[in-house]
C-alpha atoms as a PDB file:
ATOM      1  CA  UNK A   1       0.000   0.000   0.000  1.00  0.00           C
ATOM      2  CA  UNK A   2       1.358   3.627  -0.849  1.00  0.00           C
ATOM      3  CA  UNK A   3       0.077   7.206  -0.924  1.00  0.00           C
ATOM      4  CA  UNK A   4       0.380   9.224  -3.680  1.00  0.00           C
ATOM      5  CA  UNK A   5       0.047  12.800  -4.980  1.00  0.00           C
ATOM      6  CA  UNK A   6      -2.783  12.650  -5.930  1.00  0.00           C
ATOM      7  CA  UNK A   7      -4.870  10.618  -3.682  1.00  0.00           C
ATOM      8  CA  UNK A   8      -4.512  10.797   0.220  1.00  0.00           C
ATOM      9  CA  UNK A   9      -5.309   7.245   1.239  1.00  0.00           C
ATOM     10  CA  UNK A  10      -2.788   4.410   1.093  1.00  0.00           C
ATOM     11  CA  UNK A  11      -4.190   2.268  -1.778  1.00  0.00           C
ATOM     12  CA  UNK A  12      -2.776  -0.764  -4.022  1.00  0.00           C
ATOM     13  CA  UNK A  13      -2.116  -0.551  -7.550  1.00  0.00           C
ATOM     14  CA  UNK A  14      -6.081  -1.977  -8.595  1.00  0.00           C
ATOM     15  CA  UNK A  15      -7.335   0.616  -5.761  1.00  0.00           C
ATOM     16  CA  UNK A  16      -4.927   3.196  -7.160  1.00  0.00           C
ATOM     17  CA  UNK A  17      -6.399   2.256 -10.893  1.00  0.00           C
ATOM     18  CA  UNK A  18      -9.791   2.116  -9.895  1.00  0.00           C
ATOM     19  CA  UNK A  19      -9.773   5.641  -8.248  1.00  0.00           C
ATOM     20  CA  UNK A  20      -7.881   7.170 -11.166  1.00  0.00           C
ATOM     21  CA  UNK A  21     -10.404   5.853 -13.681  1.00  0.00           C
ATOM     22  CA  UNK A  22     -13.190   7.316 -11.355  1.00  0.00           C
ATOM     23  CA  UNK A  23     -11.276  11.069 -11.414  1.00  0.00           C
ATOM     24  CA  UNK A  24     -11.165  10.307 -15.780  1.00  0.00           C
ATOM     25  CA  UNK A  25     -14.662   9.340 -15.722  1.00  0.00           C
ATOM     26  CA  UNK A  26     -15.326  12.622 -13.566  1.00  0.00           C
ATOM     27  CA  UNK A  27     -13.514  14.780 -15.658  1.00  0.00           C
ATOM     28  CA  UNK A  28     -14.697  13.489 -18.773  1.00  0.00           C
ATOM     29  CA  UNK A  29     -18.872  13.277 -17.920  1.00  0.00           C
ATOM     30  CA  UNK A  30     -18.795  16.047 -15.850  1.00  0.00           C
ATOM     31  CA  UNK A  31     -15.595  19.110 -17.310  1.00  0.00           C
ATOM     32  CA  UNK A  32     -14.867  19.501 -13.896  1.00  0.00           C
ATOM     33  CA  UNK A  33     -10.662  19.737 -13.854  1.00  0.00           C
ATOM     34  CA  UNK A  34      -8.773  16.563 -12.620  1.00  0.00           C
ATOM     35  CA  UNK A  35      -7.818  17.875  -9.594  1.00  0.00           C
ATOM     36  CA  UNK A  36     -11.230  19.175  -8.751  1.00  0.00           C
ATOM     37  CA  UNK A  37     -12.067  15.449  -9.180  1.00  0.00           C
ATOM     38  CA  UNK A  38      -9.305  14.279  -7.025  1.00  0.00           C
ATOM     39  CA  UNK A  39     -10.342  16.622  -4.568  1.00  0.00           C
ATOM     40  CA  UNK A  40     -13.843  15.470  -4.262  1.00  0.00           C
ATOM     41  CA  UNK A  41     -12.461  11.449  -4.265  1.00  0.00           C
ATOM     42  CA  UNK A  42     -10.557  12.451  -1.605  1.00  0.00           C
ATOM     43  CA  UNK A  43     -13.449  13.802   0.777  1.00  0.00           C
ATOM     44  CA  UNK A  44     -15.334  10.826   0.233  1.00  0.00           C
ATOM     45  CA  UNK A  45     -12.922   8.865   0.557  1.00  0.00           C
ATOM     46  CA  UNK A  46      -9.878   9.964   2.784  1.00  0.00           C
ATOM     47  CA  UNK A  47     -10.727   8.482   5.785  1.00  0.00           C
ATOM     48  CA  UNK A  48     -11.373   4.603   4.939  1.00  0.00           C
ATOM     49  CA  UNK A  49      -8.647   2.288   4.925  1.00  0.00           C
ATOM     50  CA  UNK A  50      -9.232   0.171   2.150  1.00  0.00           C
ATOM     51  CA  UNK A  51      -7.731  -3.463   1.767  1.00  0.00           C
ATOM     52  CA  UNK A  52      -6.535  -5.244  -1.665  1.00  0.00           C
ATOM     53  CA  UNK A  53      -9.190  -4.722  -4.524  1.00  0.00           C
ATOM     54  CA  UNK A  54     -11.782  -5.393  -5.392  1.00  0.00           C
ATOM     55  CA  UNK A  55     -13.183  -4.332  -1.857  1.00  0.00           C
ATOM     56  CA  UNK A  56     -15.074  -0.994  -2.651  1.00  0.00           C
ATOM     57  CA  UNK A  57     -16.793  -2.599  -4.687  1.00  0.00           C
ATOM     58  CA  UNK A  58     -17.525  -6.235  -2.755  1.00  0.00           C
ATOM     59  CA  UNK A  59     -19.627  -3.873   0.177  1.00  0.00           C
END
């Protein structure tokens, strides 16, 4: 698990994948700028601890 610049949770490389496809898909539906969509990943987001994919999406 490692942090990154752009996300502030410690993810793996799917989690890390997964949540930069989410910021693309937020950029590209929505024209908001990528860090904008970063930004708003990392409210929802910043304070779970999340364990080797694919567990977002096995709740």
């Amino acid at each position: 698990m490692a942090r990154t610049g752009e996300f502030l949770m410690a993810l793996d490389e799917g989690m890390l994948v997964y949540f930069r496809e989410m910021a693309d898909e937020m950029v590209t539906r929505f024209g908001i700028p990528r860090a904008e969509a970063a930004a708003r990943i990392n409210k929802a987001y910043a304070r779970q601890e999340f364990r080797p994919y694919p567990v977002l999406m096995c709740r």
